[in-house]
C-alpha atoms as a PDB file:
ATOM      1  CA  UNK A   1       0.000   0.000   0.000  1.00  0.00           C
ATOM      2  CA  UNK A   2       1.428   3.608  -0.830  1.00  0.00           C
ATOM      3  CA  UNK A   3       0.574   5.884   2.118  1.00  0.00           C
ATOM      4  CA  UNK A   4       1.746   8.796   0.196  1.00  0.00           C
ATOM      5  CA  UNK A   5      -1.240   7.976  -1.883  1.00  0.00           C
ATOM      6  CA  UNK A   6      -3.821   7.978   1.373  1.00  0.00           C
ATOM      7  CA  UNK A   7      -2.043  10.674   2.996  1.00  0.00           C
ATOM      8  CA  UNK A   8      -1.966  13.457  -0.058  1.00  0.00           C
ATOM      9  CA  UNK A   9      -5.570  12.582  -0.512  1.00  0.00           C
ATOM     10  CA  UNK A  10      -6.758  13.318   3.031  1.00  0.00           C
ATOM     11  CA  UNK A  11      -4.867  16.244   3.557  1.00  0.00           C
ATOM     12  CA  UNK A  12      -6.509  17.787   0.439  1.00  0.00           C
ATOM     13  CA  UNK A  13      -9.581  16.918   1.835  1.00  0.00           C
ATOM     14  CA  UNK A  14      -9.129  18.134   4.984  1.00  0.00           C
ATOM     15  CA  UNK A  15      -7.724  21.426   3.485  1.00  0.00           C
ATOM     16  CA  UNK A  16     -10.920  21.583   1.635  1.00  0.00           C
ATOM     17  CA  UNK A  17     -12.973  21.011   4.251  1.00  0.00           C
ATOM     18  CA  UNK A  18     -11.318  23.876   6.121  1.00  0.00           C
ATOM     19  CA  UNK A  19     -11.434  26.117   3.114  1.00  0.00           C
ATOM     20  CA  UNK A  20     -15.831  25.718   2.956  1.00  0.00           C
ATOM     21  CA  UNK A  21     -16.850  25.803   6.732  1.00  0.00           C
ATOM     22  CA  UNK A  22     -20.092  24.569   5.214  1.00  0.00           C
ATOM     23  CA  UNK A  23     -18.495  20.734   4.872  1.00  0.00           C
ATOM     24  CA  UNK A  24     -17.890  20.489   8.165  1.00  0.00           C
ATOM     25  CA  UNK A  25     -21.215  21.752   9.646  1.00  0.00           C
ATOM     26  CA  UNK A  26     -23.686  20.237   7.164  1.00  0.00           C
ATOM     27  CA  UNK A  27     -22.019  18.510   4.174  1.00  0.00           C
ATOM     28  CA  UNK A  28     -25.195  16.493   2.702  1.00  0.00           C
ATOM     29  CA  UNK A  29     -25.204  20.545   0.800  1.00  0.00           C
ATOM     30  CA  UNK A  30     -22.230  19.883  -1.198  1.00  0.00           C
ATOM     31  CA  UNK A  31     -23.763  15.775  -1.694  1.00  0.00           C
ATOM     32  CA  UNK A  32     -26.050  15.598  -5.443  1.00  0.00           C
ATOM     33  CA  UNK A  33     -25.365  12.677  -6.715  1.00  0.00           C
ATOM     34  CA  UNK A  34     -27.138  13.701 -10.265  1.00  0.00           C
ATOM     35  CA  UNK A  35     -24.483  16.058 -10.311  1.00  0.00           C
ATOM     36  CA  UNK A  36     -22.025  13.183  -9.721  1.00  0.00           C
ATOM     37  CA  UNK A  37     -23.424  10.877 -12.187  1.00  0.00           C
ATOM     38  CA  UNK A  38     -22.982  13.390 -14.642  1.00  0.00           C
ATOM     39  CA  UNK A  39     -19.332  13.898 -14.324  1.00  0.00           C
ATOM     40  CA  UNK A  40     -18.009  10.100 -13.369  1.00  0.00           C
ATOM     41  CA  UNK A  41     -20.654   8.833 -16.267  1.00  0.00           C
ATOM     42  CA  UNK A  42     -19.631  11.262 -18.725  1.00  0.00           C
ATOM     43  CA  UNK A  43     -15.959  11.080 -18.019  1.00  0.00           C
ATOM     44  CA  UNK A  44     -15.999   6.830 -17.982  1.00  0.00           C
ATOM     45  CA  UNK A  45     -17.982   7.323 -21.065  1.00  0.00           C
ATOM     46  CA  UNK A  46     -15.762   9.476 -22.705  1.00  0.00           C
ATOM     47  CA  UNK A  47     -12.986   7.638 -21.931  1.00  0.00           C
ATOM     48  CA  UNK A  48     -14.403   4.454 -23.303  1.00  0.00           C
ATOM     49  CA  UNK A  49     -15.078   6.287 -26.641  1.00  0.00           C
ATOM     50  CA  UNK A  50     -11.525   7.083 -27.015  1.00  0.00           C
ATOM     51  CA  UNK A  51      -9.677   4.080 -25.417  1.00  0.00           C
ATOM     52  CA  UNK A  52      -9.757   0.586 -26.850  1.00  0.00           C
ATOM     53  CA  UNK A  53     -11.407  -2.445 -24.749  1.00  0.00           C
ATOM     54  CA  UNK A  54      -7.389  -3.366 -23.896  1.00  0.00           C
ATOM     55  CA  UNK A  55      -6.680   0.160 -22.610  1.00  0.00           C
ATOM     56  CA  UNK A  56      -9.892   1.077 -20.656  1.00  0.00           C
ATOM     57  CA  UNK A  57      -9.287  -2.430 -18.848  1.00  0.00           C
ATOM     58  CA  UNK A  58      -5.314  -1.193 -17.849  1.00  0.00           C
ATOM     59  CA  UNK A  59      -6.925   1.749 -16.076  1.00  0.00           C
ATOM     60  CA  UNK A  60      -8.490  -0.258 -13.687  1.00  0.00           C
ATOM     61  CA  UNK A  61      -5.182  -1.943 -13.320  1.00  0.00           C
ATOM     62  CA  UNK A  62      -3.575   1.242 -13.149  1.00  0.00           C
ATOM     63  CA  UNK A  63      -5.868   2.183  -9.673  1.00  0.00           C
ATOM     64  CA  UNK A  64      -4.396  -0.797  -8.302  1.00  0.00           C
ATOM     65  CA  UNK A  65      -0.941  -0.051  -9.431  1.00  0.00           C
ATOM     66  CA  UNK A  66      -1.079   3.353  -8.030  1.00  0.00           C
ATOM     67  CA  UNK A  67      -3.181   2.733  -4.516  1.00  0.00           C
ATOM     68  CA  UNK A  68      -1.073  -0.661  -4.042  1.00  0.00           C
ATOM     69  CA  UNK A  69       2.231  -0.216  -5.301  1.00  0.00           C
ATOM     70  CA  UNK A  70       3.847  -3.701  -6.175  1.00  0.00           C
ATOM     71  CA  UNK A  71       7.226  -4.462  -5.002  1.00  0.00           C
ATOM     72  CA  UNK A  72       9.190  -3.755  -7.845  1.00  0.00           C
ATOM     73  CA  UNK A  73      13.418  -3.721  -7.767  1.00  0.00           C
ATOM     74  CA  UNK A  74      15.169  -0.314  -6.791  1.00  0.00           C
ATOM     75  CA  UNK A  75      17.919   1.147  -8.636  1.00  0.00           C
ATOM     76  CA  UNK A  76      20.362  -0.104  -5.898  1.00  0.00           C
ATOM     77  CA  UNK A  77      18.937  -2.969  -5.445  1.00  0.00           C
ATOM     78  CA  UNK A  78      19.396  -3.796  -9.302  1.00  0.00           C
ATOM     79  CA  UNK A  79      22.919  -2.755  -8.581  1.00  0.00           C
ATOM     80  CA  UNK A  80      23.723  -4.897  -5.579  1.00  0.00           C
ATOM     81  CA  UNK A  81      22.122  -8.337  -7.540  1.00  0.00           C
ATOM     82  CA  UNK A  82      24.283  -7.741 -11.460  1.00  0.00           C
ATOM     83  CA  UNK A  83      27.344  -6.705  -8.946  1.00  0.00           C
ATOM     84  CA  UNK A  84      26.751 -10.457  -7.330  1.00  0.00           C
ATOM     85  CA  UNK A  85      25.564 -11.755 -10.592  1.00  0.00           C
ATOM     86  CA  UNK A  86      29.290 -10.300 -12.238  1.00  0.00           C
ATOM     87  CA  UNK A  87      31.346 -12.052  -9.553  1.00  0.00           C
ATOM     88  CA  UNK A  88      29.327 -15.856  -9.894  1.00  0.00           C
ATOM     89  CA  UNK A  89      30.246 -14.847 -13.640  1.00  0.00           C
ATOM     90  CA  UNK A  90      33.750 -14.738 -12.802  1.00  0.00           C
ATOM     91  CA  UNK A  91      34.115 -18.377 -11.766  1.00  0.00           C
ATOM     92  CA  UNK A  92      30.784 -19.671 -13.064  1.00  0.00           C
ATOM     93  CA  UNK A  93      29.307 -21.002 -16.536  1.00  0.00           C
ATOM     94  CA  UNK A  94      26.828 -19.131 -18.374  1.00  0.00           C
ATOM     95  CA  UNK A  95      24.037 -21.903 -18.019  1.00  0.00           C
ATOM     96  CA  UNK A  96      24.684 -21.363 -13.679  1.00  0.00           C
ATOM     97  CA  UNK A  97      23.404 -17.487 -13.988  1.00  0.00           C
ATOM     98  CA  UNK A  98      19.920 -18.079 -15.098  1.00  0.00           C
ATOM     99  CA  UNK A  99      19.220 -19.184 -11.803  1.00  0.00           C
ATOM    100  CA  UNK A 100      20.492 -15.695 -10.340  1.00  0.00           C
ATOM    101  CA  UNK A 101      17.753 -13.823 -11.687  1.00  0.00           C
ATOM    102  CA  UNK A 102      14.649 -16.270  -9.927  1.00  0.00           C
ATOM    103  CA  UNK A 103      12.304 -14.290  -8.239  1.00  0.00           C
ATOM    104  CA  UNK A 104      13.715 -11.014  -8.221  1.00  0.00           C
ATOM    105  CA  UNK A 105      11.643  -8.363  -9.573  1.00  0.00           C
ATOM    106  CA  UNK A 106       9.367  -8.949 -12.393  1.00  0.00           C
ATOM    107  CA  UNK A 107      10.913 -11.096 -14.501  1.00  0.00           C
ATOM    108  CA  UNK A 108      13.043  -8.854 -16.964  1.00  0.00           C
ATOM    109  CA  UNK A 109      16.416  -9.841 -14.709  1.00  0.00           C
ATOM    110  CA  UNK A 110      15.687 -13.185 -14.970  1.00  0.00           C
ATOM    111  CA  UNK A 111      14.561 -13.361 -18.562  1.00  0.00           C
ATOM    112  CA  UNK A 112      17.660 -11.385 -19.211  1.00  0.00           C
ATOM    113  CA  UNK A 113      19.834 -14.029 -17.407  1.00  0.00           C
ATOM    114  CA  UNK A 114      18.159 -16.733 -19.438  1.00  0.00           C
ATOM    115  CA  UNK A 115      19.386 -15.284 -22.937  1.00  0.00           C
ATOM    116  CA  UNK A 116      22.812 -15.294 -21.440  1.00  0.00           C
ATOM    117  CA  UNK A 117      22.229 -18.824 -20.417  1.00  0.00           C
ATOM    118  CA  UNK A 118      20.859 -19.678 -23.820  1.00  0.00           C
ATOM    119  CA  UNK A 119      24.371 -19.001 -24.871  1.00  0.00           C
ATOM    120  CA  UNK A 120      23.059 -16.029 -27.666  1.00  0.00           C
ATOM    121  CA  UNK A 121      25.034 -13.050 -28.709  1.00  0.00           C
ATOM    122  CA  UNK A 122      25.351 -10.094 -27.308  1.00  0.00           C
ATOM    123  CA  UNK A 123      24.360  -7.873 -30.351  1.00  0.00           C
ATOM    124  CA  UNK A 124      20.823  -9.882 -30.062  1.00  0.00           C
ATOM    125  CA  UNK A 125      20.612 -10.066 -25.876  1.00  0.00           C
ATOM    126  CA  UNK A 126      21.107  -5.957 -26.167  1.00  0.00           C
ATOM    127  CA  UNK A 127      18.537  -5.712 -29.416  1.00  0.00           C
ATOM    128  CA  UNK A 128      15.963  -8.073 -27.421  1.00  0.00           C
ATOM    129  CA  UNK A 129      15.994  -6.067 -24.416  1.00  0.00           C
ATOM    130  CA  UNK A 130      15.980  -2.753 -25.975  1.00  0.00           C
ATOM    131  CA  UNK A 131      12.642  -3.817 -27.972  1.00  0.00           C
ATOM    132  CA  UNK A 132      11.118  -5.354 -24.715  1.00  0.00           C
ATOM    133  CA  UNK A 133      11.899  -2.007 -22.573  1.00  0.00           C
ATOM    134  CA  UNK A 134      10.197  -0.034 -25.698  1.00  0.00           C
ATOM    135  CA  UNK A 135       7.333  -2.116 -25.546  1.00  0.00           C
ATOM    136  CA  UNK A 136       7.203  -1.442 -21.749  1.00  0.00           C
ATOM    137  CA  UNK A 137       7.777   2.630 -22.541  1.00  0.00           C
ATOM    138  CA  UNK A 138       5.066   2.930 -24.984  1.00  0.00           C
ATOM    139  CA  UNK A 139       2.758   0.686 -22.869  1.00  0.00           C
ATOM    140  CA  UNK A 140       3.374   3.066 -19.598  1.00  0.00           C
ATOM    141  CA  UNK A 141       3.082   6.080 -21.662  1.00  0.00           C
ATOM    142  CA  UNK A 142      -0.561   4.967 -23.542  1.00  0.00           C
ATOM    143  CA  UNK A 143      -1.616   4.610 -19.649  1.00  0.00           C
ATOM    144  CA  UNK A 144      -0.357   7.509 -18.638  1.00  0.00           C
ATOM    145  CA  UNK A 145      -2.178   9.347 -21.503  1.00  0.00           C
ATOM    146  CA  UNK A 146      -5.568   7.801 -20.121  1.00  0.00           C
ATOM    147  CA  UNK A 147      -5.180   9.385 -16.979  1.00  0.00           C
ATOM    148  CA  UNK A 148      -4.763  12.627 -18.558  1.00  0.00           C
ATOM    149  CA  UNK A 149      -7.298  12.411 -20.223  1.00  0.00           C
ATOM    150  CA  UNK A 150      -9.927  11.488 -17.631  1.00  0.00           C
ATOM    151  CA  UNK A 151      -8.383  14.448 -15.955  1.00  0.00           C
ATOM    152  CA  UNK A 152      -9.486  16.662 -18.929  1.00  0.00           C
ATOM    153  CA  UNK A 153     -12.976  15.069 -19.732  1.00  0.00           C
ATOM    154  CA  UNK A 154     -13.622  15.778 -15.625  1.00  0.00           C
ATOM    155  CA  UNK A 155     -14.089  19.439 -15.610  1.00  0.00           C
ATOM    156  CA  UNK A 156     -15.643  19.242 -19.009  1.00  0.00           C
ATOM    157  CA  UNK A 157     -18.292  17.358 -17.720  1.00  0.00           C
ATOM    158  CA  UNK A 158     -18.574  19.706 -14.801  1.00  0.00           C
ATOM    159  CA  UNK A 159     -18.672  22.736 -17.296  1.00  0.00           C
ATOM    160  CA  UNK A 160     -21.712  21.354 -19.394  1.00  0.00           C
ATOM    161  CA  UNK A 161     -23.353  20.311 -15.828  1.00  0.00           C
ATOM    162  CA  UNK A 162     -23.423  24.086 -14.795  1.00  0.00           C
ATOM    163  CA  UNK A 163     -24.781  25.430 -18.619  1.00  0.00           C
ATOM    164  CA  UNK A 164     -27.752  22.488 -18.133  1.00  0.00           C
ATOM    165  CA  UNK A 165     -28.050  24.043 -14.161  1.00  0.00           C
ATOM    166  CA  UNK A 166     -28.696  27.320 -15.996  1.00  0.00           C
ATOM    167  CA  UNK A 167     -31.016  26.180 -18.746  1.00  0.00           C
ATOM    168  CA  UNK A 168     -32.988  25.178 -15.763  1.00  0.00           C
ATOM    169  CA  UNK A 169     -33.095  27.737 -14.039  1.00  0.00           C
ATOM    170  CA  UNK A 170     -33.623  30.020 -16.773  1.00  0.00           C
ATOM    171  CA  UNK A 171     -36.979  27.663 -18.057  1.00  0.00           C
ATOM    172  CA  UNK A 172     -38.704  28.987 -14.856  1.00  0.00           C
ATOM    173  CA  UNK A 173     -37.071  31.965 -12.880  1.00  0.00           C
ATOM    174  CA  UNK A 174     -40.529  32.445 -10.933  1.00  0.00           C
ATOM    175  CA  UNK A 175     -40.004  28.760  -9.037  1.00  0.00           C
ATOM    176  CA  UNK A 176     -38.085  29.320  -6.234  1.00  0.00           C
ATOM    177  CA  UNK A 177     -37.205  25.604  -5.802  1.00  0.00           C
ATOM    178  CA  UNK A 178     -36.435  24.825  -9.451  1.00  0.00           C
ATOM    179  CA  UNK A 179     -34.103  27.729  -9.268  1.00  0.00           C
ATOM    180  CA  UNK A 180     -32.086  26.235  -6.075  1.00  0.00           C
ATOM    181  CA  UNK A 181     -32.025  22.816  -7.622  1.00  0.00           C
ATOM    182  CA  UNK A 182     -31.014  23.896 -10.994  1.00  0.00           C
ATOM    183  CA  UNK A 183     -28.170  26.322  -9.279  1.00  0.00           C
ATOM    184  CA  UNK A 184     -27.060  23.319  -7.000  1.00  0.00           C
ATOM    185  CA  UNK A 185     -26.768  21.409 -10.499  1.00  0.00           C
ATOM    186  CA  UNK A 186     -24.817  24.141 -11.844  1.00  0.00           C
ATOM    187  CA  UNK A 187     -22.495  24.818  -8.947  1.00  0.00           C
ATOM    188  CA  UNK A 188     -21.904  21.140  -7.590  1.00  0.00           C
ATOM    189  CA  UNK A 189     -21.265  19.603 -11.290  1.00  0.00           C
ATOM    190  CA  UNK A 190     -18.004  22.358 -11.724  1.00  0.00           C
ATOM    191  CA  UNK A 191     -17.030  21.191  -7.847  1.00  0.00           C
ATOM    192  CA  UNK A 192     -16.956  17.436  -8.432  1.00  0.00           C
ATOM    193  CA  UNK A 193     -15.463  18.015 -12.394  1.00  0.00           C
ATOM    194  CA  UNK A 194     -12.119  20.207 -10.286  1.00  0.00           C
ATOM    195  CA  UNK A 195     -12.161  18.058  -7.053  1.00  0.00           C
ATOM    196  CA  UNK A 196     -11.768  14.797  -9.261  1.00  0.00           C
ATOM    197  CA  UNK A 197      -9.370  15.868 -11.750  1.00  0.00           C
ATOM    198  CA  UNK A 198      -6.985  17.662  -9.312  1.00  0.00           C
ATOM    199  CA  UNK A 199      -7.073  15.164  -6.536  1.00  0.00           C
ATOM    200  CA  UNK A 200      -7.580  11.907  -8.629  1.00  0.00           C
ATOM    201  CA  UNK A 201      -7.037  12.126 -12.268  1.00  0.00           C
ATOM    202  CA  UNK A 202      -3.910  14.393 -12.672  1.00  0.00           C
ATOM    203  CA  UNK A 203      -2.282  13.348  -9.091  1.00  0.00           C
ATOM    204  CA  UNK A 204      -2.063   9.546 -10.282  1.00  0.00           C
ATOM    205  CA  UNK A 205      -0.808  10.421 -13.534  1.00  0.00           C
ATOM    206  CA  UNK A 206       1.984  12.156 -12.297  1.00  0.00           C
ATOM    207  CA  UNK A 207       2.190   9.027  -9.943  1.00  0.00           C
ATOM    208  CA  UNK A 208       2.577   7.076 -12.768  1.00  0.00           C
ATOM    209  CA  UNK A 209       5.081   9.094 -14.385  1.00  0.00           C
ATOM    210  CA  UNK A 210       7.398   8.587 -11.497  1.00  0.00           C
ATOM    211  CA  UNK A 211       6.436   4.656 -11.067  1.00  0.00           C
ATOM    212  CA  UNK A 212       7.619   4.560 -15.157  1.00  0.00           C
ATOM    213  CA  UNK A 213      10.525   6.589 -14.794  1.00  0.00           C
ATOM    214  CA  UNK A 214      11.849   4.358 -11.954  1.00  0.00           C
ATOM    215  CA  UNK A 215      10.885   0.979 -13.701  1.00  0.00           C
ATOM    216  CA  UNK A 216      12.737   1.728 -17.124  1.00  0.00           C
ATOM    217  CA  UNK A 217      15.494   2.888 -15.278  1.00  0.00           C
ATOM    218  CA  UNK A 218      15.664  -0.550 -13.556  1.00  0.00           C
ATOM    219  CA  UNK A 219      15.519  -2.009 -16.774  1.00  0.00           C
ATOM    220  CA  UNK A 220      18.194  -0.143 -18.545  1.00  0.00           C
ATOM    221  CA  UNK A 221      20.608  -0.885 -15.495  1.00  0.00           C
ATOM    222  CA  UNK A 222      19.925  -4.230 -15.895  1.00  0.00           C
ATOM    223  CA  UNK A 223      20.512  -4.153 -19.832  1.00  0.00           C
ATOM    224  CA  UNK A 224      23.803  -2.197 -19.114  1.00  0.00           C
ATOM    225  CA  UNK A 225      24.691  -4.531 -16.584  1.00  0.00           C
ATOM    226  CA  UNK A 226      24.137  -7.698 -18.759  1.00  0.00           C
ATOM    227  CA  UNK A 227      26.284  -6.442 -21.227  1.00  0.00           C
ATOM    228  CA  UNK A 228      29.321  -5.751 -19.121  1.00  0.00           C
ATOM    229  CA  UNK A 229      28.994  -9.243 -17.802  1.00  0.00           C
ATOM    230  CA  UNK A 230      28.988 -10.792 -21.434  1.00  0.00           C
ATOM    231  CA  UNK A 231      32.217  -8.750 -21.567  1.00  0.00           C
ATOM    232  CA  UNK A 232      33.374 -10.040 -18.650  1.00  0.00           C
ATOM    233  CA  UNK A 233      33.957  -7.147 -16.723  1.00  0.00           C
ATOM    234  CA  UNK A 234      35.019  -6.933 -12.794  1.00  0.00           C
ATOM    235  CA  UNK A 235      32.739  -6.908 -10.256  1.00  0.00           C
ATOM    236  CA  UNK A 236      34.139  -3.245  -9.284  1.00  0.00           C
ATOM    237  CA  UNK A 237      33.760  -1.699 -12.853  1.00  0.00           C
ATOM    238  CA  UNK A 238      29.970  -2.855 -12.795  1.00  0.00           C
ATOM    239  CA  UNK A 239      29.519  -1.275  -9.442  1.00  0.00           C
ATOM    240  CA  UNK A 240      31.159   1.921 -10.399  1.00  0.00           C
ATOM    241  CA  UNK A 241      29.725   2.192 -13.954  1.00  0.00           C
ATOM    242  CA  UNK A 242      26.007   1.761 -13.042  1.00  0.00           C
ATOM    243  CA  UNK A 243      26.323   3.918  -9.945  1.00  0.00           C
ATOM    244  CA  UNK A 244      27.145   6.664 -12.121  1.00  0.00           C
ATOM    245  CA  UNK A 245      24.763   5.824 -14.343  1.00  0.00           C
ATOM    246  CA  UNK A 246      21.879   6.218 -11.863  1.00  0.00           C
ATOM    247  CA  UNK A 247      23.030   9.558 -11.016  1.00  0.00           C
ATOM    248  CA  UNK A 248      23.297  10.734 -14.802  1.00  0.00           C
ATOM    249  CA  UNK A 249      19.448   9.645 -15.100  1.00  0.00           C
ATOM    250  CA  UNK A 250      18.229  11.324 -11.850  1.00  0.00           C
ATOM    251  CA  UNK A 251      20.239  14.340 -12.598  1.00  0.00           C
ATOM    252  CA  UNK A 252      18.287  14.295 -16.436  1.00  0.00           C
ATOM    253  CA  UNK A 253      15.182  13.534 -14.644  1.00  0.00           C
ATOM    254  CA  UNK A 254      15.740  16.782 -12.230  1.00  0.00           C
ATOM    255  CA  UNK A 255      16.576  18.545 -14.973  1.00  0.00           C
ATOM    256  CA  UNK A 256      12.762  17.649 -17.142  1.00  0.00           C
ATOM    257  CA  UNK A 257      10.854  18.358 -13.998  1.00  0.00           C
ATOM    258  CA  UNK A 258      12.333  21.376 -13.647  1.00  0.00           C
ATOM    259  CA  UNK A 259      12.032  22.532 -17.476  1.00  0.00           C
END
């Protein structure tokens, strides 16, 4: 479970619900679930329009992804286990280093380790794991994308909630109770359109961002690292070279958030 998930969430909430007094004292004012129909329907309808059946089924693993993070390998720890994995190839066959990569991560180390045990060339081990950690890009990025847009299609939704509030009100300004409930309409469609796009939507795509960023990095230390063990290199070299690799990719990553 990510806390920083749960946490972020309630402390917008809270801040919210310190910003409208009204929350706090009677909040079933600021509950119409038309309203809320409006925006979830027309933003998981939306979404469907413009996703294919494969991608509107990865959002809903994306809300798992993002609420229960999976235990995925670190940078360092990718490190520490191709360090090991370079010294056992010191001494050690080929074939013996598929088992090194068993159960650690999601299966790219040890798929990675099996080419090498396979006994195939390094041009193709490299070409093969470039291509899968493309695949993996473009597959995080499409995701990504869907967030985004559920994050646009939110406030949209809101938007066309408050012009049907008005059309409402507007059909019979004389009825004092058509007039609050088309307002409400109006007003609480905008409020759940923001509320869900700036603490749902546009939060976990960011989320994901990071959760990508940090994945293909693990990957491409573990493609670098394969390839200085098919050229046989010392345990130390490894250790140094991908060390300063990490910090050349969070030092570019710094550098994009900041631009």
């Amino acid at each position: 479970m990510d806390i920083m998930v749960f946490l972020g969430a309630a402390i917008a909430i809270i801040a919210i619900m310190i910003g409208a007094p009204d929350v706090r004292e009677n909040i079933m004012v600021y509950l119409q679930p038309a309203s809320f129909i409006m925006v979830i329907g027309g933003t998981i309808g939306s979404t469907m329009i413009s996703s294919s059946k494969e991608q509107f089924k990865n959002n809903l693993i994306i809300i798992r992804q993002v609420l229960f993070r999976p235990k995925k390998l670190q940078p360092k720890e990718a490190v520490e286990i191709l360090v090991h994995v370079s010294k056992v190839a010191q001494t050690a066959s080929k074939q013996a280093l598929a088992k090194e990569g068993v159960g650690k991560g999601d299966g790219f180390l040890e798929r990675a380790l099996g080419l090498v045990a396979d006994g195939l060339d390094k041009d193709f081990i490299n070409r093969t794991l470039e291509t899968d950690i493309m695949e993996i890009r473009r597959r995080h990025t499409t995701m990504n994308t869907n967030v985004k847009t559920m994050g646009s299609y939110a406030p949209m939704f809101g938007m066309a909630g408050t012009v049907i509030g008005v059309i409402q009100v507007l059909k019979n300004v004389t009825d004092i109770d058509n007039i609050v409930s088309g307002m409400a309409l109006a007003l609480l469609t905008t409020l759940y359109g923001l509320v869900l796009s700036m603490i749902i939507f546009i939060p976990f795509s960011n989320k994901l961002k990071g959760m990508s960023d940090s994945e293909i990095m693990v990957k491409e230390i573990i493609r670098e690292g394969i390839m200085m063990i098919l050229d046989r290199e010392i345990p130390l070299k490894v250790e140094r070279y991908l060390t300063a690799y990490i910090a050349k990719n969070e030092m570019k990553n710094d550098k994009k958030k900041k631009s």
